[in-house]
Protein backbone atom coordinates (compact mmCIF):
# COMPACT_ATOMS: atom_id res chain seq x y z
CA UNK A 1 101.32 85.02 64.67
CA UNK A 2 104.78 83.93 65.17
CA UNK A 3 103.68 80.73 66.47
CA UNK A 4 101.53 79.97 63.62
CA UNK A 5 104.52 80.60 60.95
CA UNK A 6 106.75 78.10 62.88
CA UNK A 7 103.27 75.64 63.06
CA UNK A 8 103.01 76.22 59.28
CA UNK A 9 106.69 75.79 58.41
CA UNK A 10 106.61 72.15 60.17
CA UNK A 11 103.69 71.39 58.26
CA UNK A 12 105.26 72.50 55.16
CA UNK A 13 108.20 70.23 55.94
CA UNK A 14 105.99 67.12 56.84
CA UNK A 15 104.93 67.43 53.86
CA UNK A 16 107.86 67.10 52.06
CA UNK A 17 108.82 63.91 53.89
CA UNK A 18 105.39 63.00 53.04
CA UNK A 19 103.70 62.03 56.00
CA UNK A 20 100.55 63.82 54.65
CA UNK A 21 98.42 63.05 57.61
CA UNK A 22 100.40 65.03 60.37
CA UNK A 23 100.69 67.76 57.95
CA UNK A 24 96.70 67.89 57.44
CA UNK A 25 96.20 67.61 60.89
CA UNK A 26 98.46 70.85 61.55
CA UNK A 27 96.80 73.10 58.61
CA UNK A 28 93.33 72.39 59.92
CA UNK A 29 94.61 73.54 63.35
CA UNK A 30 95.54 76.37 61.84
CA UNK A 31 92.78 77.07 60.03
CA UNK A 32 90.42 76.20 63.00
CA UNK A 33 92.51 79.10 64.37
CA UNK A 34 93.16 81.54 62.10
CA UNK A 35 90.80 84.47 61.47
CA UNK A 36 88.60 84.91 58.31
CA UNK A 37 90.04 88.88 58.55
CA UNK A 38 93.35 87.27 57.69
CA UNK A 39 92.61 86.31 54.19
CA UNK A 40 95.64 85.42 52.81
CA UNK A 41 96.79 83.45 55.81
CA UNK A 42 93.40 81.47 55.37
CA UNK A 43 93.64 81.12 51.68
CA UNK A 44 97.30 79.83 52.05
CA UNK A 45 96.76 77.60 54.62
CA UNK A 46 93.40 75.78 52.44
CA UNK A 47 95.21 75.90 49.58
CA UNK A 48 98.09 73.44 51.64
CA UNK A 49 95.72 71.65 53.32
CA UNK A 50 94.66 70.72 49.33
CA UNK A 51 98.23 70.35 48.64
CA UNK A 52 98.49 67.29 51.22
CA UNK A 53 94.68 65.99 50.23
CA UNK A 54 95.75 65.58 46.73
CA UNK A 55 99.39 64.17 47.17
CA UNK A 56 97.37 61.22 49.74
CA UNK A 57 94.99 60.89 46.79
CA UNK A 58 91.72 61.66 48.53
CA UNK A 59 90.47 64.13 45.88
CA UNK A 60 87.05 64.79 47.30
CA UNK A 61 89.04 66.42 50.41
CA UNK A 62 91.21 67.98 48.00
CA UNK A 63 88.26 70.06 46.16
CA UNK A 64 86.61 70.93 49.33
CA UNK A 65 90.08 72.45 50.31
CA UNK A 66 90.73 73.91 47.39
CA UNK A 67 86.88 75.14 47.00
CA UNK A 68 87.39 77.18 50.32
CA UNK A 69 90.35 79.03 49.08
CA UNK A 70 87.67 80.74 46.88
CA UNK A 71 86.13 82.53 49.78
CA UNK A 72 89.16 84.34 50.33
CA UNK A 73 91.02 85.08 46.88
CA UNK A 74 89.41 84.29 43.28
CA UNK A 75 92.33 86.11 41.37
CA UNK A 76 94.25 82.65 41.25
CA UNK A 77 94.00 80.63 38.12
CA UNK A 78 96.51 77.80 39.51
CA UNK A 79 93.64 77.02 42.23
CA UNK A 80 90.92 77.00 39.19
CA UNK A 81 92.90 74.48 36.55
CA UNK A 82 93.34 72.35 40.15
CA UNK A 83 89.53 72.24 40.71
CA UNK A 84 88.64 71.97 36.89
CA UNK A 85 91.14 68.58 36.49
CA UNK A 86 90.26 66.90 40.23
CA UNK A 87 85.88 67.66 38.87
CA UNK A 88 86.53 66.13 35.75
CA UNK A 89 86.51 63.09 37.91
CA UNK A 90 83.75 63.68 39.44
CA UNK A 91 81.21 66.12 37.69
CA UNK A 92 82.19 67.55 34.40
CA UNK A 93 79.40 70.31 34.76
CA UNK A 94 82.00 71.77 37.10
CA UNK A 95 85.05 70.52 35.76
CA UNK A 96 83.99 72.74 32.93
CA UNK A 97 83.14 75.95 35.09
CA UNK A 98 86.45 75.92 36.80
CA UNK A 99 88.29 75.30 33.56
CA UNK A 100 86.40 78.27 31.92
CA UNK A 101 86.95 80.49 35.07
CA UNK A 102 90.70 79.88 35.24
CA UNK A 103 90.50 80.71 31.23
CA UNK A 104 89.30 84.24 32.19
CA UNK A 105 91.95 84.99 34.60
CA UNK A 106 94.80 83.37 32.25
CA UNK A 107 94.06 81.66 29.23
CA UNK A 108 95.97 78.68 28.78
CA UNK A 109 96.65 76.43 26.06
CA UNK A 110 96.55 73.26 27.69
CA UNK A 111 93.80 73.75 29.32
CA UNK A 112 91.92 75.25 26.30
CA UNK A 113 92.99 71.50 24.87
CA UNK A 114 90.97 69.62 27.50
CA UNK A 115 88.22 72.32 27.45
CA UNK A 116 87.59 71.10 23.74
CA UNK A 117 87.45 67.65 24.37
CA UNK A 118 85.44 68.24 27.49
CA UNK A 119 82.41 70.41 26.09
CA UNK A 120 81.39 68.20 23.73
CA UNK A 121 80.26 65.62 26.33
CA UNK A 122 78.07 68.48 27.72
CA UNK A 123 74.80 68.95 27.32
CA UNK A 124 74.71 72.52 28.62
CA UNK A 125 76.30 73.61 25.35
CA UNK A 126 74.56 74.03 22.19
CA UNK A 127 76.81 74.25 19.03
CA UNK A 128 76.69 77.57 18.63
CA UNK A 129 77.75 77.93 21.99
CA UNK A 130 80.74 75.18 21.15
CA UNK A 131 81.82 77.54 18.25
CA UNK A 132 81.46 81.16 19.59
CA UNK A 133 84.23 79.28 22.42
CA UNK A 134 86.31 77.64 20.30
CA UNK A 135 86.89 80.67 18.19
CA UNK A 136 87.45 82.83 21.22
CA UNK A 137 90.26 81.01 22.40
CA UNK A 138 91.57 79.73 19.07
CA UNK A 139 92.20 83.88 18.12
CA UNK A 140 94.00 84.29 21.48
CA UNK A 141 96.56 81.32 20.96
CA UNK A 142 97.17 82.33 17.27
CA UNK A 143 99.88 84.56 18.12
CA UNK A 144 101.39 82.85 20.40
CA UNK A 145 101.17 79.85 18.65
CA UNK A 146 102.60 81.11 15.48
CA UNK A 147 105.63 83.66 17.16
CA UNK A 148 107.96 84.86 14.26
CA UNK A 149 106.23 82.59 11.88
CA UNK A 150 104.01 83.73 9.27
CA UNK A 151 100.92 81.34 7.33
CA UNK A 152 101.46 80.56 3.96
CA UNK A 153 99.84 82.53 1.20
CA UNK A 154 98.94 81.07 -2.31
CA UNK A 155 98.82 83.53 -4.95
CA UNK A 156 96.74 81.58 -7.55
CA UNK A 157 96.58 77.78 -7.13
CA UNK A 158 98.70 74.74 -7.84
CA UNK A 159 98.23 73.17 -10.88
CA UNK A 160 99.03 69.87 -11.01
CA UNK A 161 98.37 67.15 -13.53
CA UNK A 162 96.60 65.16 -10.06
CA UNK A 163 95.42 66.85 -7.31
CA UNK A 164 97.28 66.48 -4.26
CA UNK A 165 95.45 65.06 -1.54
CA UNK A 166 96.71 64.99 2.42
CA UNK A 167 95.72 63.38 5.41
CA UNK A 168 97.41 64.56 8.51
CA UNK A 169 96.71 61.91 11.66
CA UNK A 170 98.45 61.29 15.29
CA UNK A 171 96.33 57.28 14.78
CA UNK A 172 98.43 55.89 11.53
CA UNK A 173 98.61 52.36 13.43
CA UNK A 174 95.83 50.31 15.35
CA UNK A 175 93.45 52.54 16.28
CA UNK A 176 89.86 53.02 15.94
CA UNK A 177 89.79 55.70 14.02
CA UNK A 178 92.06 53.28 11.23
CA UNK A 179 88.73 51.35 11.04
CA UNK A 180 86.87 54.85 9.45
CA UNK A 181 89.80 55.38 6.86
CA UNK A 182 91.38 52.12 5.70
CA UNK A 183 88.45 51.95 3.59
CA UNK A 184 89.09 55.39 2.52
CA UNK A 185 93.40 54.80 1.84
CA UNK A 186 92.50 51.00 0.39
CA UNK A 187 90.08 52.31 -2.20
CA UNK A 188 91.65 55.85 -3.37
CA UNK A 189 92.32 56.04 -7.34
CA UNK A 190 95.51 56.56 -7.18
CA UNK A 191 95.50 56.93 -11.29
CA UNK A 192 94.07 60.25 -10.85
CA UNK A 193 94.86 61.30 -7.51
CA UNK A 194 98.59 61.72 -5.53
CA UNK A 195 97.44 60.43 -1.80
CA UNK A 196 99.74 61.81 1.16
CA UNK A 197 99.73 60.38 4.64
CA UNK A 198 101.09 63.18 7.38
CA UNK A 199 101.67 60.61 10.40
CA UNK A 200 102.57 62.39 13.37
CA UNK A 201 101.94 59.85 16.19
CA UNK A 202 104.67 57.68 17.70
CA UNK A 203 103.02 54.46 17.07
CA UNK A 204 103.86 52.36 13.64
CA UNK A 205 102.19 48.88 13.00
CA UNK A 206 100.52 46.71 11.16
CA UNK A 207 98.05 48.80 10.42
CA UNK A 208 100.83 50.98 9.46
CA UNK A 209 102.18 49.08 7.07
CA UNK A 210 98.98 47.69 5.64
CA UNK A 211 98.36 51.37 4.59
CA UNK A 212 101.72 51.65 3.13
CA UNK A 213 101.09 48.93 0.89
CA UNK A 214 98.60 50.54 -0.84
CA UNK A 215 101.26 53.03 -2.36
CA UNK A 216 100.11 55.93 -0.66
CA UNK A 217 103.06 58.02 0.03
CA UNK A 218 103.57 57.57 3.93
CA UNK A 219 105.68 60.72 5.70
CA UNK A 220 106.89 60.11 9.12
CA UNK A 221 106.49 63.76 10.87
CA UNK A 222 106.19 62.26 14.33
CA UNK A 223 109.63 64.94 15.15
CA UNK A 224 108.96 67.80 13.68
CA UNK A 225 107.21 71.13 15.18
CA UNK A 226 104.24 72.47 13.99
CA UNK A 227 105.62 75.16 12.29
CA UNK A 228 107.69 72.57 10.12
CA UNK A 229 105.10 70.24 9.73
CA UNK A 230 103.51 73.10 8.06
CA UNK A 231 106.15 73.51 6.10
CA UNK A 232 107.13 70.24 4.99
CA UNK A 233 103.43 70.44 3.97
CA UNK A 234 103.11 73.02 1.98
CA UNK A 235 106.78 72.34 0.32
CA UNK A 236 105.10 69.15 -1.06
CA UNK A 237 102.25 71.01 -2.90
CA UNK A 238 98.87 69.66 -1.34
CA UNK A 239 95.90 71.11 -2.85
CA UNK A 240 93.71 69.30 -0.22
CA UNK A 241 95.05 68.70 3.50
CA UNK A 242 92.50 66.66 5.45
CA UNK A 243 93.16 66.62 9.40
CA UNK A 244 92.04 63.40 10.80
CA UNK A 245 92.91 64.18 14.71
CA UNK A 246 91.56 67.59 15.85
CA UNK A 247 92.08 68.60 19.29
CA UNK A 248 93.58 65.06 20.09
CA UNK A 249 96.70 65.71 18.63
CA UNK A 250 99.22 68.53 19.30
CA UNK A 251 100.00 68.92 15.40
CA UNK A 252 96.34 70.31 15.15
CA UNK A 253 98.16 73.72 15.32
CA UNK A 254 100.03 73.28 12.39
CA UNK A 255 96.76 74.34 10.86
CA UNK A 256 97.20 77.73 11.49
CA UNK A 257 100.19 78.16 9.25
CA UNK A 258 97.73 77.33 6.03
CA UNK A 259 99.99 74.69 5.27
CA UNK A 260 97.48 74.02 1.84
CA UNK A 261 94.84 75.89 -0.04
CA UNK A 262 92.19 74.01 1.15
CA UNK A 263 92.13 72.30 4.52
CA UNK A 264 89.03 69.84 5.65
CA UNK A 265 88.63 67.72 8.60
CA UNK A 266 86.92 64.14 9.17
CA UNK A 267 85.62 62.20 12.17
CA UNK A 268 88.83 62.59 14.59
CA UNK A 269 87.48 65.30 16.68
CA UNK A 270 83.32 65.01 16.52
CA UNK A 271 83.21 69.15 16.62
CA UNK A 272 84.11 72.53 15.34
CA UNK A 273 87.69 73.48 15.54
CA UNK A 274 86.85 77.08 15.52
CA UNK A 275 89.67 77.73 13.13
CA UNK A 276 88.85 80.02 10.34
CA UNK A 277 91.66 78.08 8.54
CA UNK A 278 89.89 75.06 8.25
CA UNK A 279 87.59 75.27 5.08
CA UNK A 280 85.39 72.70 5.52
CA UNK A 281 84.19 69.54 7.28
CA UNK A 282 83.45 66.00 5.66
CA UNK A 283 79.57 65.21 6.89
CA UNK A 284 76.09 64.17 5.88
CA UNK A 285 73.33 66.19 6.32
CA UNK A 286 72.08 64.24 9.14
CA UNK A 287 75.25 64.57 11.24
CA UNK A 288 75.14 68.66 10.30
CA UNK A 289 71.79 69.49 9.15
CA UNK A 290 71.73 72.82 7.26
CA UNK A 291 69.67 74.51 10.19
CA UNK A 292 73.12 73.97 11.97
CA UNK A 293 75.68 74.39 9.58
CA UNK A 294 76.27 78.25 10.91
CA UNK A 295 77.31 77.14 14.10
CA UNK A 296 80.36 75.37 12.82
CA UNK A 297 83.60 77.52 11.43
CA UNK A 298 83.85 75.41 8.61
CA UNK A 299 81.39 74.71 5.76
CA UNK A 300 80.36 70.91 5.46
CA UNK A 301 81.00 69.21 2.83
CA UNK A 302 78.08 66.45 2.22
CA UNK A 303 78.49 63.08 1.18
CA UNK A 304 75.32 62.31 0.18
CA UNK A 305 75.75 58.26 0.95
CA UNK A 306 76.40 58.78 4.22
CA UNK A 307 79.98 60.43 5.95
CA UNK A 308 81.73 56.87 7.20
CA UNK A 309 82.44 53.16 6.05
CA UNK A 310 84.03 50.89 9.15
CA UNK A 311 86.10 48.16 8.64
CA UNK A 312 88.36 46.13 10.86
CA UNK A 313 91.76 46.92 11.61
CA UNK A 314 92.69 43.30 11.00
CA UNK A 315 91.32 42.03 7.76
CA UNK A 316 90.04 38.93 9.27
CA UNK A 317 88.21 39.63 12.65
CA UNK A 318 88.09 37.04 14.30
CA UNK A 319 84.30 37.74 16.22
CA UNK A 320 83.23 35.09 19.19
CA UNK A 321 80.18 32.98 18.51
CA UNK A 322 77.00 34.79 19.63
CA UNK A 323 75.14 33.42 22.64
CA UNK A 324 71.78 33.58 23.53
CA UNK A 325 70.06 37.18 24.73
CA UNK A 326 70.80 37.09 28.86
CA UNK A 327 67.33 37.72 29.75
CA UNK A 328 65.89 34.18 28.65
CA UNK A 329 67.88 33.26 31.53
CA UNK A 330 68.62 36.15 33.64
CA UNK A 331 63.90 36.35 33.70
CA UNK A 332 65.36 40.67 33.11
CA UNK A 333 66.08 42.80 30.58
CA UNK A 334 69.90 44.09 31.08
CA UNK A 335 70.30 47.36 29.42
CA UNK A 336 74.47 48.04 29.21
CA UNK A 337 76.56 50.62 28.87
CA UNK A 338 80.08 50.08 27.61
CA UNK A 339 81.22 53.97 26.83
CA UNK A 340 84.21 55.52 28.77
CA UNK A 341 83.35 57.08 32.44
CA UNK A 342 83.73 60.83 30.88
CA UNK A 343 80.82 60.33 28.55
CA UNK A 344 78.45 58.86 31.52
CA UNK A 345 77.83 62.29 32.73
CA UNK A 346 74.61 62.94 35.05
CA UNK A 347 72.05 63.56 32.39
CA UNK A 348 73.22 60.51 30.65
CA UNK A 349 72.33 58.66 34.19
CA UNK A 350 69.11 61.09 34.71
CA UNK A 351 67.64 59.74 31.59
CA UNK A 352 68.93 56.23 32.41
CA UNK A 353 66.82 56.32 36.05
CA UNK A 354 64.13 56.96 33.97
CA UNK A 355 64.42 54.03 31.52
CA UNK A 356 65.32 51.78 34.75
CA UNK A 357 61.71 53.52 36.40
CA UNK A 358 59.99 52.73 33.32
CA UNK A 359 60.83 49.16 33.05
CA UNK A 360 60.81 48.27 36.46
CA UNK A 361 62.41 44.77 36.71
CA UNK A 362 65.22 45.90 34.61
CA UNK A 363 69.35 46.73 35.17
CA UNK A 364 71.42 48.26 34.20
CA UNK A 365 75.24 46.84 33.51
CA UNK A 366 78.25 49.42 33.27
CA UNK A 367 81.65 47.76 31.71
CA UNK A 368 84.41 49.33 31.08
CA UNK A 369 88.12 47.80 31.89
CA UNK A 370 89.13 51.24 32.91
CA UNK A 371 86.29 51.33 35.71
CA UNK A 372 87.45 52.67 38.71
CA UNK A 373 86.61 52.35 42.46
CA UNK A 374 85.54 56.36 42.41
CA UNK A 375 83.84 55.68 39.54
CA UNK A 376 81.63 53.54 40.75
CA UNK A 377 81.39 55.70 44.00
CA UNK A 378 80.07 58.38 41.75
CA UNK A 379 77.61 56.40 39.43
CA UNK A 380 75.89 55.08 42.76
CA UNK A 381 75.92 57.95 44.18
CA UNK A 382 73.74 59.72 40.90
CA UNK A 383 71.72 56.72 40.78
CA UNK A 384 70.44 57.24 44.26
CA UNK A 385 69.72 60.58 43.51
CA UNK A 386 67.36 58.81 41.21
CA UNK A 387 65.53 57.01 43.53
CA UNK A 388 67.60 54.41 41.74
CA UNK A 389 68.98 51.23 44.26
CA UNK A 390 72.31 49.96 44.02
CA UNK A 391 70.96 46.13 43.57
CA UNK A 392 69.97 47.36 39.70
CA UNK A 393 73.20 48.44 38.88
CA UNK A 394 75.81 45.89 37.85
CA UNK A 395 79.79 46.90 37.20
CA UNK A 396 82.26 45.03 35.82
CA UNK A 397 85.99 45.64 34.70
CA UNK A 398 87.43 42.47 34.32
CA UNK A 399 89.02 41.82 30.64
CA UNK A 400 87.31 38.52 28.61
CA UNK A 401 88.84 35.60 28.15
CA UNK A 402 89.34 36.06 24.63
CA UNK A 403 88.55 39.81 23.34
CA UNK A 404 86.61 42.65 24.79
CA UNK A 405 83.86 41.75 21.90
CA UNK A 406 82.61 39.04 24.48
CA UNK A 407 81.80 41.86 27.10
CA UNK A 408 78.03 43.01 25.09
CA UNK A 409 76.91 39.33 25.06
CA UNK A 410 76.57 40.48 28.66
CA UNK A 411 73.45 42.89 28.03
CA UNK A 412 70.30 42.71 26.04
CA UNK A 413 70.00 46.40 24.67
CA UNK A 414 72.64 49.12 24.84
CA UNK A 415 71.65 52.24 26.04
CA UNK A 416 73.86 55.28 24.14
CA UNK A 417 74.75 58.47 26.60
CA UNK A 418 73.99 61.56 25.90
CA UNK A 419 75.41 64.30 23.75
CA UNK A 420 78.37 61.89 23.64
CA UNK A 421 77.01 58.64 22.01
CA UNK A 422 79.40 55.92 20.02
CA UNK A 423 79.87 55.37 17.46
CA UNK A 424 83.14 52.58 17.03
CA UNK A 425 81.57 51.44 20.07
CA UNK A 426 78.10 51.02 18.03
CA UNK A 427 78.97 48.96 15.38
CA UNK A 428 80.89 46.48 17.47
CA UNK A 429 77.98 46.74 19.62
CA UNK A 430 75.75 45.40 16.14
CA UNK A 431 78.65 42.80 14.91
CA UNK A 432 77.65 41.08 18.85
CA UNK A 433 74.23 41.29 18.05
CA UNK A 434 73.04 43.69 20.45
CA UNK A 435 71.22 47.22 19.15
CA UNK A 436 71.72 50.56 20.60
CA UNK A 437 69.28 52.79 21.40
CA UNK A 438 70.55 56.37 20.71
CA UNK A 439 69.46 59.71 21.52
CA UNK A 440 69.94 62.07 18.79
CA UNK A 441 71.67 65.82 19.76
CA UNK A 442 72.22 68.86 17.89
CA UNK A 443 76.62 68.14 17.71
CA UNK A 444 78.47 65.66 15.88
CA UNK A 445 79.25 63.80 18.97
CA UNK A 446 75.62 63.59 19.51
CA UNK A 447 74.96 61.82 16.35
CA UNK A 448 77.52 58.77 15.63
CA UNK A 449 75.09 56.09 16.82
CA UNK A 450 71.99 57.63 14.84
CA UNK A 451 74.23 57.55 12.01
CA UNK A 452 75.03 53.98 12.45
CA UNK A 453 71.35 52.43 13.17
CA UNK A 454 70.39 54.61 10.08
CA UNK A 455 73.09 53.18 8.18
CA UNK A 456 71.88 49.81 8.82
CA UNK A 457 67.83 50.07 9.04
CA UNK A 458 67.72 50.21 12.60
CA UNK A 459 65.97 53.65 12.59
CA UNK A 460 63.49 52.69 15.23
CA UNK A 461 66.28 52.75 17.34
CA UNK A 462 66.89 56.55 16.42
CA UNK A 463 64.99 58.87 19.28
CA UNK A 464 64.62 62.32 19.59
CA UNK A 465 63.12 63.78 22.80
CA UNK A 466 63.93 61.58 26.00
CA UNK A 467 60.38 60.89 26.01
CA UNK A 468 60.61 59.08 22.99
CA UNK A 469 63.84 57.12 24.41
CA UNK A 470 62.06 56.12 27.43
CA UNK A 471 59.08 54.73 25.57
CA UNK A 472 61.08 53.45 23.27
CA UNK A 473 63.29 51.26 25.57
CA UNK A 474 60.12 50.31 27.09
CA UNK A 475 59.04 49.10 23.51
CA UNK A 476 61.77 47.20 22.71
CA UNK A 477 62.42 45.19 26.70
CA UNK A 478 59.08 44.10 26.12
CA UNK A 479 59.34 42.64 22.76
CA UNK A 480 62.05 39.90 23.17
CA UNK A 481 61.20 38.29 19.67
CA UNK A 482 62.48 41.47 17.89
CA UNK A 483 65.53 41.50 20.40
CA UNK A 484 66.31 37.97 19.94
CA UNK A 485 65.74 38.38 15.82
CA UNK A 486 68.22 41.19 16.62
CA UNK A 487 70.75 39.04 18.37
CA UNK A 488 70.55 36.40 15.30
CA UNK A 489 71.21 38.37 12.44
CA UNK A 490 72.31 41.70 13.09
CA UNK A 491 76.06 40.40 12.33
CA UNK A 492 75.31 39.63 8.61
CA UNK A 493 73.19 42.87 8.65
CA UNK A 494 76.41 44.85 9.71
CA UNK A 495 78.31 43.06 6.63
CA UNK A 496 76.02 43.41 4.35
CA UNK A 497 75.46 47.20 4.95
CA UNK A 498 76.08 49.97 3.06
CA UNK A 499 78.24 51.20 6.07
CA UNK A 500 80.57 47.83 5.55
CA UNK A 501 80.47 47.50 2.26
CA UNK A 502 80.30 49.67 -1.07
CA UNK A 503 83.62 51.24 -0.50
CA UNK A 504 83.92 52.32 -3.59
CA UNK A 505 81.22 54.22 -4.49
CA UNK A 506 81.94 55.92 -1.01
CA UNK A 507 85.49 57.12 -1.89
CA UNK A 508 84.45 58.14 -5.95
CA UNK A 509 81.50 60.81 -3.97
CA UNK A 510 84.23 61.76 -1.70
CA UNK A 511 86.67 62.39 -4.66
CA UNK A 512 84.56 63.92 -6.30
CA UNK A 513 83.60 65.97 -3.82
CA UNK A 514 87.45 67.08 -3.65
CA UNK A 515 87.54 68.02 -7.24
CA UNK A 516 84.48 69.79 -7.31
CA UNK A 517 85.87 71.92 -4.07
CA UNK A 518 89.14 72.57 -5.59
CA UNK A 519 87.57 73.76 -9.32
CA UNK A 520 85.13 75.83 -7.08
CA UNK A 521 88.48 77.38 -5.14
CA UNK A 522 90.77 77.69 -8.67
CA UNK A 523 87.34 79.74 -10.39
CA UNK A 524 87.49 81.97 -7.07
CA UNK A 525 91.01 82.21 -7.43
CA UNK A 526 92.13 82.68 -10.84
């Protein structure tokens, strides 16, 4: 026994100097050579061994290590969030588990954070099951959260000569979700409404500033706590505070305080927050259909002509020239993905193999700048589980020339995964001429693309069952006259939209909308 405590102790200090392999080599020794009756010698020495595997980077060593731990101790939530971040690399389905099991030994905020923006890429969770969660855990942090602090009451409401409105965001500069709201901030009447911007991210540009020109009055918050973003809130009178960021920013818990009478959110997050603070959620009743509406803590608020408008950050996008569809030269359709890795999960890539099956001489491009090595380790590894070869799969991460628009000339139909779809992605997708074919879920994340082929008259690129994908992405490889009318002029489509254009008669329903919530809130409150 002795000897094994001096074996472990040199380990221990090999890998401090970080020579990883000797250590390994040493723990599995050990472990070779330790009894199973010795539990916590076993569990120790596994949980070392994934010590060193994860400090040399080899990760799929590092779960099995940290997987065997398990059969000796499950009372440890370290080893759980371990397993739960090193999966989400590899399979969210047990990225998730872990996560969820470490919850149940010791909640933690964090990892309730990632949890949130995790579950909504998984199609093991309906919405109710989403919301039941969310509220769970939200409940639990509340206290914590809040300490000393108490939420702000309102004994009857304000009553001001122009409603206040808010919009609390983490992405006040060039991001995508800037695209969703300039036309929002550009086209506010500002005559009958006082607009507040709550910008809590440490970014400023020219987006920035282009939304500060419209007179909107812009509040840096990017230093202040929760607790006195809340305040600062609620010291400025908003009737309406609009979040814009969800679980992506760490402000979202400024919520809790009730910083205004009403509180909303829009389009940051794509779910419930499962905060019974949050009133009510900008939608259509497409993207939340009333047979759904339960399963989400707040109460949506429909826009009847549809929840979003997109426009470029920059007001003059400069879009490269279209190019011919790549299978009049290529003699194959190329379906492409261009989605981040998290959202290509395996039943996204099950019900890929069967579009690839269906139309036999097909492939199947994956781009994405951030693709890594074990990503594509991963994706050929699922595929093959497919009965899918490797010689149909194409990956590519190298930036364009000129702008990451170029990248979907590469493919002749995008195929969206599933219950994360796009939805930024989507439309850019459209401006290149190249359609998406979607399958619709019961979540918002499950629904942006829908929403945008609906927006434009590309319904027939809506599905519902992954029958009706398959066929339909049989349908459309087959018919390259419809792809190639596609490819010509679904750019001036995309302008021309109702989705690109019309901003007005967008933001008069959604002000409306406001003042119709807020006289509905001042007759329940008076």
């Amino acid at each position: 026994m002795n000897d094994n405590k001096s074996k472990t102790k040199h380990a221990n200090e090999l890998y401090l100097q970080k020579k990883y392999p000797e250590a390994i080599q040493i723990y599995n020794e050990l472990i070779n050579t330790t009894d199973d009756t010795q539990k916590y010698e076993k569990c120790e020495l596994y949980r070392l061994l994934g010590n060193a595997y994860y400090a040399l980077q080899d990760f799929d060593n590092a779960i099995i290590a940290y997987e065997n731990t398990l059969n000796y101790s499950t009372t440890n939530d370290s080893i759980y969030n371990m397993l739960g971040y090193l999966c989400f690399y590899k399979d969210i389905d047990k990225a998730i588990h872990y996560y969820l099991k470490g919850m149940e030994i010791k909640p933690n905020l964090k990892n309730f954070v990632m949890l949130t923006q995790i579950m909504i890429k998984n199609k093991n969770y309906s919405q109710k099951d989403l919301k039941e969660i969310f509220e769970k855990y939200v409940d639990y942090f509340r206290p914590e959260i809040m300490g000393e602090n108490k939420a702000f009451t309102y004994d009857r409401p304000y009553n001001h000569e122009k409603l206040k409105i808010g919009y609390l965001s983490s992405d006040v500069h060039c991001h995508t979700m800037m695209s969703f709201c300039l036309p929002i901030f550009e086209n506010h009447n500002q005559e009958n409404f006082d607009i507040y911007i709550y910008a809590c991210g440490q970014k400023r540009d020219y987006v920035t500033d282009r939304i500060i020109a419209t007179g909107i009055k812009y509040n840096d918050c990017k230093d202040l706590t929760e607790y006195e973003l809340a305040t600062k809130i609620h010291d400025d009178e908003i009737d309406i505070l609009i979040d814009l960021s969800g679980y992506t920013h760490k402000q979202i818990w400024s919520l809790l305080f009730k910083p205004a009478p009403l509180i909303g959110q829009y389009l940051g997050f794509l779910g419930t927050y499962g905060m019974k603070e949050v009133d009510f959620v900008i939608a259509d009743e497409f993207t939340i259909p009333e047979t759904i509406a339960q399963y989400y803590t707040e109460k949506p608020l429909y826009i009847s002509c549809g929840m979003n408008r997109f426009t470029f950050n920059t007001k003059h996008q400069k879009l490269p020239e279209i190019k011919p569809l790549p299978c009049l030269t290529n003699n194959y359709i190329t379906f492409g993905s261009f989605n981040c890795m998290s959202k290509l999960n395996p039943y996204s890539v099950n019900l890929w193999a069967k579009v690839l099956h269906a139309v036999p001489t097909s492939k199947l491009l994956i781009y994405r700048t951030s693709l890594q090595e074990r990503d594509i380790i991963r994706l050929k590894k699922q595929f093959e589980n497919n009965n899918i070869d490797e010689s149909r799969l194409i990956f590519e991460n190298k930036a364009m020339p000129l702008n990451h628009f170029q990248s979907y000339l590469m493919s002749d139909i995008i195929l969206d995964p599933c219950p994360f779809g796009g939805l930024s992605l989507t439309i850019e997708e459209a401006f290149m001429g190249v359609p998406t074919l979607t399958l619709v879920g019961e979540t918002i994340s499950a629904k942006g693309s829908g929403r945008v082929n609906k927006a434009i008259g590309l319904d027939e690129f809506v599905t519902y069952t992954e029958d009706e994908y398959v066929q339909k992405a049989v349908e459309l490889a087959s018919n390259i006259d419809k792809l190639q009318y596609y490819r010509t002029n679904l750019r001036e489509i995309m302008y021309n939209s109702g989705l690109c254009s019309d901003y007005t008669t967008y933001v008069n329903e959604l002000e409306n909308s406001y003042l119709r919530i807020w006289q509905e809130y001042k007759d329940a409150n008076n």
